[in-house]
C-alpha atoms as a PDB file:
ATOM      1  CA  UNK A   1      14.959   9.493  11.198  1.00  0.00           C
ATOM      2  CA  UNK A   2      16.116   5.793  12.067  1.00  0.00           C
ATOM      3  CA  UNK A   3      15.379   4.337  15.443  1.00  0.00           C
ATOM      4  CA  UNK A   4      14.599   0.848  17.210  1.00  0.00           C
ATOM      5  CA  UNK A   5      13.116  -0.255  20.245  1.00  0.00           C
ATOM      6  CA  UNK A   6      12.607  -3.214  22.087  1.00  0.00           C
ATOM      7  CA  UNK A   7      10.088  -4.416  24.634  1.00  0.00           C
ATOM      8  CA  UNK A   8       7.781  -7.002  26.750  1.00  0.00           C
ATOM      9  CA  UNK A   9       4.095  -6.426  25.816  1.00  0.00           C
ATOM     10  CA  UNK A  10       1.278  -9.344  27.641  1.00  0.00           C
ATOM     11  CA  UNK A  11       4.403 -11.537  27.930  1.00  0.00           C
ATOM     12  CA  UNK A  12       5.662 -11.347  24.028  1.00  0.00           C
ATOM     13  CA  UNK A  13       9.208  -9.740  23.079  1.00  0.00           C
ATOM     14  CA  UNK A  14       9.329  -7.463  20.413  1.00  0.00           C
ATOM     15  CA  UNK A  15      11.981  -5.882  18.487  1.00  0.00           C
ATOM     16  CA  UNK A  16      11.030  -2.647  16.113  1.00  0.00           C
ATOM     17  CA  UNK A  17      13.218  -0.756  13.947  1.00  0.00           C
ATOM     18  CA  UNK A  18      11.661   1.270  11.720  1.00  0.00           C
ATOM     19  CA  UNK A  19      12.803   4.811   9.184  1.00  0.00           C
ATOM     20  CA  UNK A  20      10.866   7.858   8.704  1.00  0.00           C
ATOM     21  CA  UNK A  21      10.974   9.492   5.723  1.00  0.00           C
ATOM     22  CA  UNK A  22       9.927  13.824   6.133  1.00  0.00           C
ATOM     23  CA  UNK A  23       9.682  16.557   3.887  1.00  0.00           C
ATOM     24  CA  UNK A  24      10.900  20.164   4.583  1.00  0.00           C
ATOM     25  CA  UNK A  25       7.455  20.896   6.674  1.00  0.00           C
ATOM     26  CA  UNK A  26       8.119  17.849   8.950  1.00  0.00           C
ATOM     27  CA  UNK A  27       5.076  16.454   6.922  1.00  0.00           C
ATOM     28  CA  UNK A  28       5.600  12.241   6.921  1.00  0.00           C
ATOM     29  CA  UNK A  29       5.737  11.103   3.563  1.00  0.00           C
ATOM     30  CA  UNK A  30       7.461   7.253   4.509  1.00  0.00           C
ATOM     31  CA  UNK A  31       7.516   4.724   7.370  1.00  0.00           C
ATOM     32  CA  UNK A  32       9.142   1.774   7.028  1.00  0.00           C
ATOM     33  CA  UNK A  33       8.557  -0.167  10.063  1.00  0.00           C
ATOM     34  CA  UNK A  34      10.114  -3.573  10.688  1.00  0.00           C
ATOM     35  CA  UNK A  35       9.202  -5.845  13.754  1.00  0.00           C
ATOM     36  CA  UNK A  36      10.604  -8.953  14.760  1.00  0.00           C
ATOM     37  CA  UNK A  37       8.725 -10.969  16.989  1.00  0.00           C
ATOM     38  CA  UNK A  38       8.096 -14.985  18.832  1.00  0.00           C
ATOM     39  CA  UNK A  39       5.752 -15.181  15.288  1.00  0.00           C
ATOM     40  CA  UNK A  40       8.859 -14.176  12.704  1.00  0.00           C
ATOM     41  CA  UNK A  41       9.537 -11.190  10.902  1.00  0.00           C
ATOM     42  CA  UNK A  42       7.214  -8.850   9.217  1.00  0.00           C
ATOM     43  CA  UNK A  43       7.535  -5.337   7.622  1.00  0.00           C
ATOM     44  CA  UNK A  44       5.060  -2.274   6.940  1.00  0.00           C
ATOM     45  CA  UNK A  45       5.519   0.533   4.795  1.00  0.00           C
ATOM     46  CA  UNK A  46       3.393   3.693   4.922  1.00  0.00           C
ATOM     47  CA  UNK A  47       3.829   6.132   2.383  1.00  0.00           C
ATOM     48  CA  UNK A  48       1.893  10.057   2.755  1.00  0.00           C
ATOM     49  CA  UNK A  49       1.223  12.247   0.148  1.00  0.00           C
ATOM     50  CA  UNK A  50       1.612  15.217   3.020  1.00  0.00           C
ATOM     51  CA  UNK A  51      -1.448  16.479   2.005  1.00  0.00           C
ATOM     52  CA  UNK A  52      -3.623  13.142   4.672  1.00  0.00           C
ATOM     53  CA  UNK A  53      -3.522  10.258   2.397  1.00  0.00           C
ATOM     54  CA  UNK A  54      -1.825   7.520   2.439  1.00  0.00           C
ATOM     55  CA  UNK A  55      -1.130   3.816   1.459  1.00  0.00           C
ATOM     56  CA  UNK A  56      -0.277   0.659   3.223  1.00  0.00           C
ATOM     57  CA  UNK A  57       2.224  -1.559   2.248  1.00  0.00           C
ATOM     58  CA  UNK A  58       1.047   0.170  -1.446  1.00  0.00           C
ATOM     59  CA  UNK A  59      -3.025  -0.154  -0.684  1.00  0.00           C
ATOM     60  CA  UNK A  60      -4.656   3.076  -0.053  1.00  0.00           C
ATOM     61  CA  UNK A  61      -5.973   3.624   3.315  1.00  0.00           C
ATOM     62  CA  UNK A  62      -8.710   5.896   3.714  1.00  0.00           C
ATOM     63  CA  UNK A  63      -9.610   5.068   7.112  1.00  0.00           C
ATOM     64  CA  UNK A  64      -6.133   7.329   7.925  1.00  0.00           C
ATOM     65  CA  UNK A  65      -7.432   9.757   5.692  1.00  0.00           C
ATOM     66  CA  UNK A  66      -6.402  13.369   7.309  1.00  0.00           C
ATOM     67  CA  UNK A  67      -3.211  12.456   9.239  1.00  0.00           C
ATOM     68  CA  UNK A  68      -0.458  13.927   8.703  1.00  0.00           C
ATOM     69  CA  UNK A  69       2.093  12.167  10.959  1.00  0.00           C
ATOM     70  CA  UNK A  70       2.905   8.663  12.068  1.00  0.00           C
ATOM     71  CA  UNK A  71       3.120   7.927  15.607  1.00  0.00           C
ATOM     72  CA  UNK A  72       4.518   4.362  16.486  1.00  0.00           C
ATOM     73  CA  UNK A  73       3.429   2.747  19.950  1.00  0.00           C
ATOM     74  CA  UNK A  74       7.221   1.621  20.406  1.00  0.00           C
ATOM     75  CA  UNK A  75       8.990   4.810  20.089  1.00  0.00           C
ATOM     76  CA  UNK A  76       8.140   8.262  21.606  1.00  0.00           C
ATOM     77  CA  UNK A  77      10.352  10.099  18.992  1.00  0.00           C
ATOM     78  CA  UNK A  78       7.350  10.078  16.888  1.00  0.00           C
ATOM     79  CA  UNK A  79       5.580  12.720  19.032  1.00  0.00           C
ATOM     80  CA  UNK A  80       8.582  15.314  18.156  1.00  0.00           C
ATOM     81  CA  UNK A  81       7.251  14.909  14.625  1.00  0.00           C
ATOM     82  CA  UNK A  82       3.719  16.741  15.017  1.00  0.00           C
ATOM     83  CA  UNK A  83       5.265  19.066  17.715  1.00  0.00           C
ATOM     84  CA  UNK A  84       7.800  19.979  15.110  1.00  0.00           C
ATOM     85  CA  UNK A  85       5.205  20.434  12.258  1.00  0.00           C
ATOM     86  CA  UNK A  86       3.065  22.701  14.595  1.00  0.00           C
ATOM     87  CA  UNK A  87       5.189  24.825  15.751  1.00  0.00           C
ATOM     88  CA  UNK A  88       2.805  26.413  18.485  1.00  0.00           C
ATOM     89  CA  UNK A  89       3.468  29.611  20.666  1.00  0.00           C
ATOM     90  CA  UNK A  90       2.507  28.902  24.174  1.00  0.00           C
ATOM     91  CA  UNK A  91      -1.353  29.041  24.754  1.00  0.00           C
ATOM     92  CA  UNK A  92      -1.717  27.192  21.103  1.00  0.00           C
ATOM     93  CA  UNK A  93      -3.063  23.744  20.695  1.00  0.00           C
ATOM     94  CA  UNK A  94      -4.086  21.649  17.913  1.00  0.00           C
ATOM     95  CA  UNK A  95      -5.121  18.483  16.869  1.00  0.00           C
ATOM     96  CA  UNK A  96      -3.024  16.178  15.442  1.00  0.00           C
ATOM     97  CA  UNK A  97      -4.616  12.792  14.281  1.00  0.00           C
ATOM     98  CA  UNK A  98      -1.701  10.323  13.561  1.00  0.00           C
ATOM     99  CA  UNK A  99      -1.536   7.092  11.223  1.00  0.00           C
ATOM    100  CA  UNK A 100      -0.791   5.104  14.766  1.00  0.00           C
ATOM    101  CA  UNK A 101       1.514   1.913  14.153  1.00  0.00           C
ATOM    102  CA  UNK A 102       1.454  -0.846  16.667  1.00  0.00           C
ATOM    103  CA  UNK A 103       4.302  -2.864  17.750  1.00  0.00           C
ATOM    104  CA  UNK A 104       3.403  -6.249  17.974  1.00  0.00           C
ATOM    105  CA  UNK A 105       1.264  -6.562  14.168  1.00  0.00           C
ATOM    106  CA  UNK A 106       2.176  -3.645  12.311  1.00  0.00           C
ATOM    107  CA  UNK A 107      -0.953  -2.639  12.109  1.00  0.00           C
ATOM    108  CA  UNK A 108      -2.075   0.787  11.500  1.00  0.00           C
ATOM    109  CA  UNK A 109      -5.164   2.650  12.351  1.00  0.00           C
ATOM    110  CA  UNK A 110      -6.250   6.379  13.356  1.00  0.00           C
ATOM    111  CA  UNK A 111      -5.004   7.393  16.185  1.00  0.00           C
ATOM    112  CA  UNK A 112      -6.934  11.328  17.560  1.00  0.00           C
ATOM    113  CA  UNK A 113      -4.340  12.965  19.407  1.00  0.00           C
ATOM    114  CA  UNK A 114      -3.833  16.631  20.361  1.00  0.00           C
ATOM    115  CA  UNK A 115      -1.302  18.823  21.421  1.00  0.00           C
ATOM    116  CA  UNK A 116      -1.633  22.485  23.937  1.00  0.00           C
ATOM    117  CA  UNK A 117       1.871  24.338  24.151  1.00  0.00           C
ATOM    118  CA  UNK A 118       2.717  25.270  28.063  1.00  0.00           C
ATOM    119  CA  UNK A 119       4.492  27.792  28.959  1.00  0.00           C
ATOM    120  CA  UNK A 120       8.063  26.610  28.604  1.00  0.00           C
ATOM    121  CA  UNK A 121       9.877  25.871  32.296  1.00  0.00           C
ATOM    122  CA  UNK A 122      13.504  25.959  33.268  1.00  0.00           C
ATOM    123  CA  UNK A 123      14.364  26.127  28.869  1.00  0.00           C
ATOM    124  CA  UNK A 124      12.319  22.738  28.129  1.00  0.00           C
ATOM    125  CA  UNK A 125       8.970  23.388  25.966  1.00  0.00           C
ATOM    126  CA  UNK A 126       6.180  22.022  27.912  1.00  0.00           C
ATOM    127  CA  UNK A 127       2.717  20.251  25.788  1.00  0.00           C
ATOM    128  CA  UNK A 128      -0.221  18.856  27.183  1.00  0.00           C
ATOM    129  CA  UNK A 129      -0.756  15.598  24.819  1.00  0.00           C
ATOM    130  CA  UNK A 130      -4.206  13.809  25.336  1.00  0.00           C
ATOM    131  CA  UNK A 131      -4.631  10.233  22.900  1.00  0.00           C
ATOM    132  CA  UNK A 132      -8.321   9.814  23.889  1.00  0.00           C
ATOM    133  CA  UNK A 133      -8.639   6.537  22.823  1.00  0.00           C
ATOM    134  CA  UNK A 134      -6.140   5.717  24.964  1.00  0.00           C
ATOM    135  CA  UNK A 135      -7.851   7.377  27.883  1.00  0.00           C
ATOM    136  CA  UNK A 136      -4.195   9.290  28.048  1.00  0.00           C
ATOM    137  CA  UNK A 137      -3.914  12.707  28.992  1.00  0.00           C
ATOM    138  CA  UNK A 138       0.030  14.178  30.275  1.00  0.00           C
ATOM    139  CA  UNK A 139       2.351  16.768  30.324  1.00  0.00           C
ATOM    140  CA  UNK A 140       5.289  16.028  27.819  1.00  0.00           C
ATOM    141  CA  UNK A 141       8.892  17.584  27.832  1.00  0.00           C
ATOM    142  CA  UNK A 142      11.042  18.367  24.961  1.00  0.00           C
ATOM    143  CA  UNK A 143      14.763  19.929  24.522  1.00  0.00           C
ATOM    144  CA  UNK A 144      14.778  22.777  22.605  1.00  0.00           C
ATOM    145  CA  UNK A 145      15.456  20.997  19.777  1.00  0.00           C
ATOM    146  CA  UNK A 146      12.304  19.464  20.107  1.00  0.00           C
ATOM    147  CA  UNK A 147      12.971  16.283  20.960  1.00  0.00           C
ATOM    148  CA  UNK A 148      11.269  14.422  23.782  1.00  0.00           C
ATOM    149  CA  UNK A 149      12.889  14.538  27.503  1.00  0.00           C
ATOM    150  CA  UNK A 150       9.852  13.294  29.110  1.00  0.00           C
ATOM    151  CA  UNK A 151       7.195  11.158  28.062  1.00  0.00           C
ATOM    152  CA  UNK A 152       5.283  10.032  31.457  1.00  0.00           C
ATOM    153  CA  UNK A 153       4.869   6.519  31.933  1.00  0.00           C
ATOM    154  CA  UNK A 154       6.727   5.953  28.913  1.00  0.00           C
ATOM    155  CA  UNK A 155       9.986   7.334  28.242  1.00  0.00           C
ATOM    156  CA  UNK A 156      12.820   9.784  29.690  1.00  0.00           C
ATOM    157  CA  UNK A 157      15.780  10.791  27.938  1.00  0.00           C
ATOM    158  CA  UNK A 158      19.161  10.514  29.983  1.00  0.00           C
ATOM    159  CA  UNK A 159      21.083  13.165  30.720  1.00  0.00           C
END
């Protein structure tokens, strides 16, 4: 998966591009995440074992110890990736702590996060997604392909 993004964060541009690297299970084994910002150029590269370890730019990282996916603050593809990897039946939920990457530093740190299937409405799924630290809770759409349609406050996909 290949994407980029950019966007105005407290006044400072960013550009992110980044490549995500799964296995069969939809388990993350590589991000490479570039970002381009008023400061220069810098690059990141997370590599998973798909089992919740990983390294940073080749250090091990045990504070991201137990995640499984990576979520990156400048793209809501990312939360297709544990939504894939679930695979919940409505009424399921899980949690899904992700190896969170933010846009402006690269940095990455733990990230709880869950996910509680809806019934699905009108053929889209329907989750309720709830990043506490965030102090987020919403309802988020997907295609039945999984990927997002609606990401409140954050993203919609157009038609």
């Amino acid at each position: 998966m290949d994407g980029a993004t950019a966007a105005a964060e407290d006044e400072q541009t960013w550009i992110v591009s980044y490549s995500i690297a799964l296995d069969a299970a939809w388990l993350t084994r590589e991000a490479r995440v570039t970002a381009r910002t008023a400061t220069g150029l810098r690059e990141t590269v997370l590599a998973g074992d798909g089992e919740g370890r990983w390294r940073v730019d080749g250090r091990p990282a045990a504070h991201l110890d137990g995640c499984l996916d990576v979520d990156l603050e400048s793209s809501a593809l990312t939360n297709a990736l544990p939504v894939r990897r679930l695979g919940l039946a409505a009424g399921g939920s899980a949690g899904a702590p992700a190896a969170y990457v933010r846009a402006l530093d690269l940095s990455a740190v733990r990230l709880e996060q869950s996910y509680a299937r809806l019934p699905d409405e009108g053929g889209s799924q329907r989750y309720r997604y709830a990043a506490p630290a965030f102090g987020f809770t919403g309802i988020l759409i997907y295609d039945e392909s999984g990927l997002v349609l609606d990401y409140p406050g954050i993203a919609v996909r157009a038609r």
